[in-house]
Protein backbone atom coordinates (compact mmCIF):
# COMPACT_ATOMS: atom_id res chain seq x y z
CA UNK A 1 4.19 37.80 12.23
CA UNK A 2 7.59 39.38 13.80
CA UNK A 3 7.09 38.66 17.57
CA UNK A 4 10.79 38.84 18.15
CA UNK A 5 12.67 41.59 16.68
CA UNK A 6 15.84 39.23 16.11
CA UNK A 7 15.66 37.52 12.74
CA UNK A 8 18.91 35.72 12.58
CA UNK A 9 18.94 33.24 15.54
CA UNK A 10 21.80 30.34 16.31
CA UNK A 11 20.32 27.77 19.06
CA UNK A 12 21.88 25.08 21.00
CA UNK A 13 19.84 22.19 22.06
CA UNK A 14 21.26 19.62 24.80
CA UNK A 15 18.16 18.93 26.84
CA UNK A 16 19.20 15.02 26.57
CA UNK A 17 21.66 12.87 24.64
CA UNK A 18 21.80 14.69 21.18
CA UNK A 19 24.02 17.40 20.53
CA UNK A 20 22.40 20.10 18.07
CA UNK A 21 22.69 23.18 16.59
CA UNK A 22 21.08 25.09 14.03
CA UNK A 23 20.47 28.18 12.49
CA UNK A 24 16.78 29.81 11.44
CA UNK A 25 15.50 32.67 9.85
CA UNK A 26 12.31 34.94 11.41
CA UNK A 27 11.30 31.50 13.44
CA UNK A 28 10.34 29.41 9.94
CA UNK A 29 13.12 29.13 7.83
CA UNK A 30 15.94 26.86 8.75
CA UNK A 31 19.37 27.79 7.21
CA UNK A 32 20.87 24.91 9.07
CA UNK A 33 20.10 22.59 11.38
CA UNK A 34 22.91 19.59 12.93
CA UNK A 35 22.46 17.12 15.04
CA UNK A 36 25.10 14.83 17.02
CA UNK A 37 23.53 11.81 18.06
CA UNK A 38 24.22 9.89 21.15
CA UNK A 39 22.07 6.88 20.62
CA UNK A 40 25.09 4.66 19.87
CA UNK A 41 26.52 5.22 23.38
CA UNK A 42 23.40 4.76 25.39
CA UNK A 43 22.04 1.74 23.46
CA UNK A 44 24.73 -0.92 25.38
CA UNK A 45 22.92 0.31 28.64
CA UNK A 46 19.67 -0.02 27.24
CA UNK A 47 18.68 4.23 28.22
CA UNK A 48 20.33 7.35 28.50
CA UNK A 49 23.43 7.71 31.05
CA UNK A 50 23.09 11.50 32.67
CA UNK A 51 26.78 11.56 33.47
CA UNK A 52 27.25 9.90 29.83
CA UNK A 53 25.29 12.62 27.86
CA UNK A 54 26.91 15.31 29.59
CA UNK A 55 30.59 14.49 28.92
CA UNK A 56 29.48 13.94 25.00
CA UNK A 57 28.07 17.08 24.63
CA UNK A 58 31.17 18.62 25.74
CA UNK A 59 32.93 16.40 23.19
CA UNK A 60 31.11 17.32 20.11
CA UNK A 61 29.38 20.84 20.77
CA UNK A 62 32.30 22.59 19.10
CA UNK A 63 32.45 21.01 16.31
CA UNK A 64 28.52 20.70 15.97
CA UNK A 65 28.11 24.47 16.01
CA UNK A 66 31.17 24.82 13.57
CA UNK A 67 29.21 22.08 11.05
CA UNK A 68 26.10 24.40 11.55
CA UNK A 69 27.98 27.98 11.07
CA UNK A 70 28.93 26.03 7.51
CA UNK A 71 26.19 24.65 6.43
CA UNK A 72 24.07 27.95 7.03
CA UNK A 73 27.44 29.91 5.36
CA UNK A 74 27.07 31.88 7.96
CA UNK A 75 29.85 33.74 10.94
CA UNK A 76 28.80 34.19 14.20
CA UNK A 77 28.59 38.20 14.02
CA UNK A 78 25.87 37.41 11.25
CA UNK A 79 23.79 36.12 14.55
CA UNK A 80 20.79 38.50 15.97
CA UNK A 81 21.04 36.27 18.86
CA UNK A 82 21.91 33.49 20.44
CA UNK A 83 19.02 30.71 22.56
CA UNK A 84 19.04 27.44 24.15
CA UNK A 85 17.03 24.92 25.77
CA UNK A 86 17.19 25.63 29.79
CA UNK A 87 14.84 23.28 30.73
CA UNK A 88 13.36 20.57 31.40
CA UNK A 89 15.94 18.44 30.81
CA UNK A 90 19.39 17.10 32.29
CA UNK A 91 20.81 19.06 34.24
CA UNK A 92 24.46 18.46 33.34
CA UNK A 93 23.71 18.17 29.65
CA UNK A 94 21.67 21.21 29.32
CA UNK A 95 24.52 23.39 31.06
CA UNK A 96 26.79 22.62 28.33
CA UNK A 97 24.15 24.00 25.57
CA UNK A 98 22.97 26.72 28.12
CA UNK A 99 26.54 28.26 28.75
CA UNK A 100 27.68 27.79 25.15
CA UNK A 101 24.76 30.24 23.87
CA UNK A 102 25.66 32.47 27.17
CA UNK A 103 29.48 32.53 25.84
CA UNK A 104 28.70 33.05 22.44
CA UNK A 105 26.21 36.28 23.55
CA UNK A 106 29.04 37.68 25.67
CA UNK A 107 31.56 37.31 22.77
CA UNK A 108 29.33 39.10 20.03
CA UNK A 109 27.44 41.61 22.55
CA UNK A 110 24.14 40.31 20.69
CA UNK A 111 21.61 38.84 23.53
CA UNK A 112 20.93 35.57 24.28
CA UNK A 113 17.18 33.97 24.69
CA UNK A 114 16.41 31.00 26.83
CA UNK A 115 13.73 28.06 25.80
CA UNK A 116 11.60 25.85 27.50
CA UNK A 117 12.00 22.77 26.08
CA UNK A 118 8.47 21.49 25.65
CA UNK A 119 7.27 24.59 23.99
CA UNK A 120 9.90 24.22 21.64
CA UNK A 121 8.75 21.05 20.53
CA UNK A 122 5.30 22.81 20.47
CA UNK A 123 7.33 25.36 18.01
CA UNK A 124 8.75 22.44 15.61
CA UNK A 125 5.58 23.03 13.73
CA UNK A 126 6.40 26.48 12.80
CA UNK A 127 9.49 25.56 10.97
CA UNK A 128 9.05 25.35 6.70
CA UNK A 129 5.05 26.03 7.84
CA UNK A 130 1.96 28.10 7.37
CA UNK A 131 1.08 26.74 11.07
CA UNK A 132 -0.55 30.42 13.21
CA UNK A 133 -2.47 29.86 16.53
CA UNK A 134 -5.01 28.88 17.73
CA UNK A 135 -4.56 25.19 17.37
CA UNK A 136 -4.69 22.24 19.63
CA UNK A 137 -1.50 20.19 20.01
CA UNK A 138 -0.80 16.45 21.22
CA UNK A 139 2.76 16.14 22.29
CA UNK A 140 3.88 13.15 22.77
CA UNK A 141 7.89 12.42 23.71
CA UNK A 142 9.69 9.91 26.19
CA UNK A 143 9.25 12.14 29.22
CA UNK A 144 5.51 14.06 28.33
CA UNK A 145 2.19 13.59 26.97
CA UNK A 146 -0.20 16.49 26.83
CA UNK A 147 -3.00 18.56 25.16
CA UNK A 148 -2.01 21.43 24.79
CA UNK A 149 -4.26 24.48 23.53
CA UNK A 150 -1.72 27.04 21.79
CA UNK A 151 -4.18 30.49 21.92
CA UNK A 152 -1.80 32.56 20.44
CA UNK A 153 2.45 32.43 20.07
CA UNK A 154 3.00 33.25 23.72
CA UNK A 155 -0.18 31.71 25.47
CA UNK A 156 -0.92 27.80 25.94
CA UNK A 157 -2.78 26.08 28.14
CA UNK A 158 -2.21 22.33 29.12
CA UNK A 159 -6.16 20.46 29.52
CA UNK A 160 -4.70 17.19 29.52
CA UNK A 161 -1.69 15.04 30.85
CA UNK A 162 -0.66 11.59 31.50
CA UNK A 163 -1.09 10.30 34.85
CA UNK A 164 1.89 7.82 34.71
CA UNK A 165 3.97 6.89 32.01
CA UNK A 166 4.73 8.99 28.72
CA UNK A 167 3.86 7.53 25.59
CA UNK A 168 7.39 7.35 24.36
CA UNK A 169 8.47 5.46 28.16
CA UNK A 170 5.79 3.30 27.78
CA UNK A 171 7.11 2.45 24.24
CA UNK A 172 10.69 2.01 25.58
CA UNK A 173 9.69 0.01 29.12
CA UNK A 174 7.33 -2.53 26.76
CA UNK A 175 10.58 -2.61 24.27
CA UNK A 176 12.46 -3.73 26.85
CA UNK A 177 10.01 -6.11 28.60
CA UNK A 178 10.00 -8.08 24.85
CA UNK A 179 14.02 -8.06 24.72
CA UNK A 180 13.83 -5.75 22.04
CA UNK A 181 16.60 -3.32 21.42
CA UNK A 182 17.31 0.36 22.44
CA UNK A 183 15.98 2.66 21.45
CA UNK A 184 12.54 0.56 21.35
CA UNK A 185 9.92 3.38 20.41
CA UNK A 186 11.35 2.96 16.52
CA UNK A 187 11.96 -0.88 17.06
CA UNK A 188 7.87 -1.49 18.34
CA UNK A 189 6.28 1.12 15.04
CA UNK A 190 8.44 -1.04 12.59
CA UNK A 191 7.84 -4.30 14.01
CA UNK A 192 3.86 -3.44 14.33
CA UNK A 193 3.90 -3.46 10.27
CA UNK A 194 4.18 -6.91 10.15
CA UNK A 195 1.67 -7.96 12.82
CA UNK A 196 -2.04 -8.21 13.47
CA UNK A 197 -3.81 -5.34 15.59
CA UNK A 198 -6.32 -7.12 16.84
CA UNK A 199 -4.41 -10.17 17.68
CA UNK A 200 -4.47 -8.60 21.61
CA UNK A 201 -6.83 -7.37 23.14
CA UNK A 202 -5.88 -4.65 25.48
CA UNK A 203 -7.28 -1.89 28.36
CA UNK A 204 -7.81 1.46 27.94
CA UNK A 205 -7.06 3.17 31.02
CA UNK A 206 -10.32 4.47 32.88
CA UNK A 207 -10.03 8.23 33.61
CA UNK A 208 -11.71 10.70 35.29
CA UNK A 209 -11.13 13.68 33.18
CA UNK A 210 -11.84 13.02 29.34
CA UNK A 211 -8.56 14.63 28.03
CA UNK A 212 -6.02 12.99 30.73
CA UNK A 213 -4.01 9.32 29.66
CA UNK A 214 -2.73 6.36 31.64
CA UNK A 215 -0.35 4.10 30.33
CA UNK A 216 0.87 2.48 32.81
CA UNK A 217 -1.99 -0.25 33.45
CA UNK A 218 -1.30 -0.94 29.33
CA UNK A 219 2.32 -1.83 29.87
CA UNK A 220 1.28 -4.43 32.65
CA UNK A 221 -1.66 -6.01 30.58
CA UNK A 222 1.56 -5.92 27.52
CA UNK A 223 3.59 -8.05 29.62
CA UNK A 224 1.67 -10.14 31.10
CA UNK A 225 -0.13 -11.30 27.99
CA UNK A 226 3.04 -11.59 25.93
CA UNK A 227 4.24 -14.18 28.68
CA UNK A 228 0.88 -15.72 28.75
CA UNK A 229 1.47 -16.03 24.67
CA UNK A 230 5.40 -17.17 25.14
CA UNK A 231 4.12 -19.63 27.83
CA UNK A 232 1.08 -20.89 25.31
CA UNK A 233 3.86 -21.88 22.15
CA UNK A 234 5.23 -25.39 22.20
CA UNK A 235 8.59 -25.94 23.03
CA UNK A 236 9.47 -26.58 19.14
CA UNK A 237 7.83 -23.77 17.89
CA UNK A 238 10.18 -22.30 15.05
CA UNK A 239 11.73 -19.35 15.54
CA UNK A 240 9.13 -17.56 12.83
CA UNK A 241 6.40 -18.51 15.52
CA UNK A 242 8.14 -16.30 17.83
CA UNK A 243 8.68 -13.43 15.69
CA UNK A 244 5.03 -13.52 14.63
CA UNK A 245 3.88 -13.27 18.04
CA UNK A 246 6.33 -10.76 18.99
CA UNK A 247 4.73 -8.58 15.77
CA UNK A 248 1.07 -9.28 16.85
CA UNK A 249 2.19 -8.07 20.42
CA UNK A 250 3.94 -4.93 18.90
CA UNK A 251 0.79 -4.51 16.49
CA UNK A 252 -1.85 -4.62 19.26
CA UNK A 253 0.25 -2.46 21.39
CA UNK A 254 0.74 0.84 19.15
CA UNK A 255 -2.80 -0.24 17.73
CA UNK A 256 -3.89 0.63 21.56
CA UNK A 257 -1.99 3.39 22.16
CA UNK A 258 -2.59 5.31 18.91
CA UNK A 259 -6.25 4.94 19.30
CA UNK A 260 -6.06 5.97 23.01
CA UNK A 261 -4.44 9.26 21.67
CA UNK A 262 -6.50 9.81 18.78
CA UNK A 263 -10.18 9.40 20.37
CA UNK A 264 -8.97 11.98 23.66
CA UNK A 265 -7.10 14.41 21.03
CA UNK A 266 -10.27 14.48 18.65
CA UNK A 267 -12.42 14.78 21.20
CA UNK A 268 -10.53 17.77 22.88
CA UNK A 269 -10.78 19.74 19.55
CA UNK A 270 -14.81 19.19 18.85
CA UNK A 271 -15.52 20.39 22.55
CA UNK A 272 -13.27 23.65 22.32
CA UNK A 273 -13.95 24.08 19.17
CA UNK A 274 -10.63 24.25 17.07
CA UNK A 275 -10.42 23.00 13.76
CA UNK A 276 -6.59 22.36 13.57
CA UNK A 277 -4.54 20.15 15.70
CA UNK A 278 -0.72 19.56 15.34
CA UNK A 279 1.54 17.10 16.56
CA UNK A 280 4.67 17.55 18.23
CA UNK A 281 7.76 15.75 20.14
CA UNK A 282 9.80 12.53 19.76
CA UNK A 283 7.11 10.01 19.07
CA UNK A 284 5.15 12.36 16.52
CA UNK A 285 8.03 10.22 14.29
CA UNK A 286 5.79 7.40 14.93
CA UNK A 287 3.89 5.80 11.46
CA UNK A 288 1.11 4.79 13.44
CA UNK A 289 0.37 7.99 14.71
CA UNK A 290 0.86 10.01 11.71
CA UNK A 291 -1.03 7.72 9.47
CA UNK A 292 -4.39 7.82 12.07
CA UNK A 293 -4.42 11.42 12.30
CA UNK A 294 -4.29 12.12 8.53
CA UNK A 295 -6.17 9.81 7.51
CA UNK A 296 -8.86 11.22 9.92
CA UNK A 297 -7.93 14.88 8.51
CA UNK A 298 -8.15 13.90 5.00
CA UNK A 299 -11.82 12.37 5.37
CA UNK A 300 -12.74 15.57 7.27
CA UNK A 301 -11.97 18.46 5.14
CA UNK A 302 -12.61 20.89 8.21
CA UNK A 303 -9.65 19.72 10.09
CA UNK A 304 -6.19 21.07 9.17
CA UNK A 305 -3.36 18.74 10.40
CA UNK A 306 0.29 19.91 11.14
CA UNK A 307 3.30 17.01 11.56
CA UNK A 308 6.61 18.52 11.80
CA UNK A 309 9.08 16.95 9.13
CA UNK A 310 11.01 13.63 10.54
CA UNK A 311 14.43 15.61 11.28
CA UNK A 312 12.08 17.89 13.86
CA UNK A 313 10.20 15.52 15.51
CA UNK A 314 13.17 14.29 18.33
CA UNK A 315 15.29 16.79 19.66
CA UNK A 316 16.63 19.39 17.61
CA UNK A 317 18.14 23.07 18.22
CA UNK A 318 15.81 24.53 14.82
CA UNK A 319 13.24 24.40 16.88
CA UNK A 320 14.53 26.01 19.78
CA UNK A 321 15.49 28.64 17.51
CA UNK A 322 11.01 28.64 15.90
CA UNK A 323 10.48 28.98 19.88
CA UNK A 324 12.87 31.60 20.80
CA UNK A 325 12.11 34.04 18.00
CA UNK A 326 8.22 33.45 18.89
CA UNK A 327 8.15 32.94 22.61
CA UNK A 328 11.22 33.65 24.63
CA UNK A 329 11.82 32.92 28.60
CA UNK A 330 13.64 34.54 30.90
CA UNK A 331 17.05 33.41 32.20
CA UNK A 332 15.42 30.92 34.69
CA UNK A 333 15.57 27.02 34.74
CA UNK A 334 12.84 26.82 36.44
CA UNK A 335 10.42 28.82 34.41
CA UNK A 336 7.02 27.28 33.74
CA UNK A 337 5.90 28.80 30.11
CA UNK A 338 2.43 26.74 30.19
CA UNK A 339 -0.53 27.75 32.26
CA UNK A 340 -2.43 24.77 33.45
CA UNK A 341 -6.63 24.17 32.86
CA UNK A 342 -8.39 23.87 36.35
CA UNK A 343 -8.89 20.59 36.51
């Protein structure tokens, strides 16, 4: 379906700390896609450094679009247009995407198309895909976590939200309280392999509306039984007695968490009544998620399940490219692209 006239479409993403560029055909079919990452720098002070981010994407966002131009084999007058992210994000880093694309427009006379960065991640499932509203989403990143019902390309509405913490925070701030290292979303899903889910015990937050999350009360209860734990081992205990508890603690946690989003997401579906639900942002890279979900799709041949490939899931510009060819914003920051469910 050609919602955007513009086939041809070089993006810039630089919401956060990774540079990226990429190049995509009619919204689906990425040509190239490069990504500059920043996680090195940030991981000595344990989270991303605004000021930090900014002055890297200057650094490298030259020779990131030049890596993408050759990749794709492509010249910039090839371009139907240009897009970036304009928000949310960083302020300082996403000017240095945002006036890049506005340059590059300017140069070539073609036009340029902003993004909002959450429905791009809503868009990552579009790329190498069959994936055509309706369809519920669940994204999940360091800074969201909603339900999002996609009605058609350029109509969503959010019916549930956390009430605290994102997912991927919560992942990070429990990293940290266990002296793991940065970034700790990836560190907790591989450690979680080698522990026992059930060794824990812990809350699900309470809510008043059915679709909305908490996290917040689960990273207390995290730390306060992994001191409990710590506290509990004798002073001898070997070093392997640490790292099992560590992996039981890691286990129980994404255990919790994964369920949490699971039961609200498949519950959100049955009552409006869609049959597929997709999964989008950072933490949709996360093996506990992905596994629930399709193992619940394949036992339920009903339900069609969308995961965008691993090199989508975290920030990348193809899929500001999948959401500017299929639902474009106007030149404003500030733009809200969702509509929000009375709640």
């Amino acid at each position: 379906m050609n919602l955007n006239p513009p086939s041809l479409i070089l993006a810039l993403e630089s919401s956060c700390d990774d540079t990226s560029v990429a190049i995509v055909r009619n919204g689906r079919q990425v040509l190239s896609n490069v990504i500059c990452s920043q996680t090195d720098l940030h991981a000595k002070y344990g989270g991303v450094v605004p000021e930090a981010a900014a002055r890297e994407h200057i650094a490298s966002i030259n020779d990131t679009l030049q890596a993408a131009l050759d990749q794709a084999g492509c010249q910039l007058t090839d371009m139907d247009a240009f897009a970036a992210t304009l928000g949310p994000g960083l302020v300082g880093s996403l000017l240095v995407g945002a006036n890049t694309g506005k340059t590059l427009s300017l140069i070539t006379g073609k036009p340029f198309l902003g993004v909002n960065h959450l429905y791009a991640h809503v868009a990552s499932n579009y790329l190498e895909s069959d994936l055509e509203p309706p369809f519920l989403c669940l994204l999940v990143s360091g800074g969201h976590t909603q339900l999002i019902v996609v009605d058609d390309y350029q109509s969503m509405r959010i019916v549930g939200e956390t009430m605290d913490d994102a997912v991927g925070e919560a992942y990070d701030k429990v990293a940290r309280l266990m002296n793991l290292p940065y970034p700790g979303g990836p560190v907790l899903d591989k450690l979680s392999y080698s522990g026992n889910p059930k060794a824990f015990r812990l809350p699900k937050a309470a809510l008043d509306h059915p679709y909305n999350f908490s996290f917040s009360g689960l990273k207390t209860a995290t730390l306060r039984a992994y001191e409990k734990a710590n506290q509990l081992l004798p002073p001898d205990s070997p070093s392997e007695a640490k790292e099992a508890l560590t992996a039981d603690m890691a286990a129980s946690f994404q255990h919790t968490v994964v369920e949490t989003l699971f039961e609200k997401t498949v519950r959100c579906a049955r009552e409006h009544g869609i049959d597929t639900i997709a999964i989008a942002g950072g933490v949709s890279a996360n093996s506990g998620i992905r596994t629930r979900f399709q193992t619940y799709a394949d036992s339920n041949p009903g339900t069609r399940l969308y995961v965008p490939k691993m090199a989508y899931c975290t920030d990348n510009a193809a899929m500001v490219a999948a959401s500017a060819y299929f639902n474009p914003i106007t030149d404003d920051i500030r733009q809200e692209v969702f509509s929000r469910a009375a709640r």
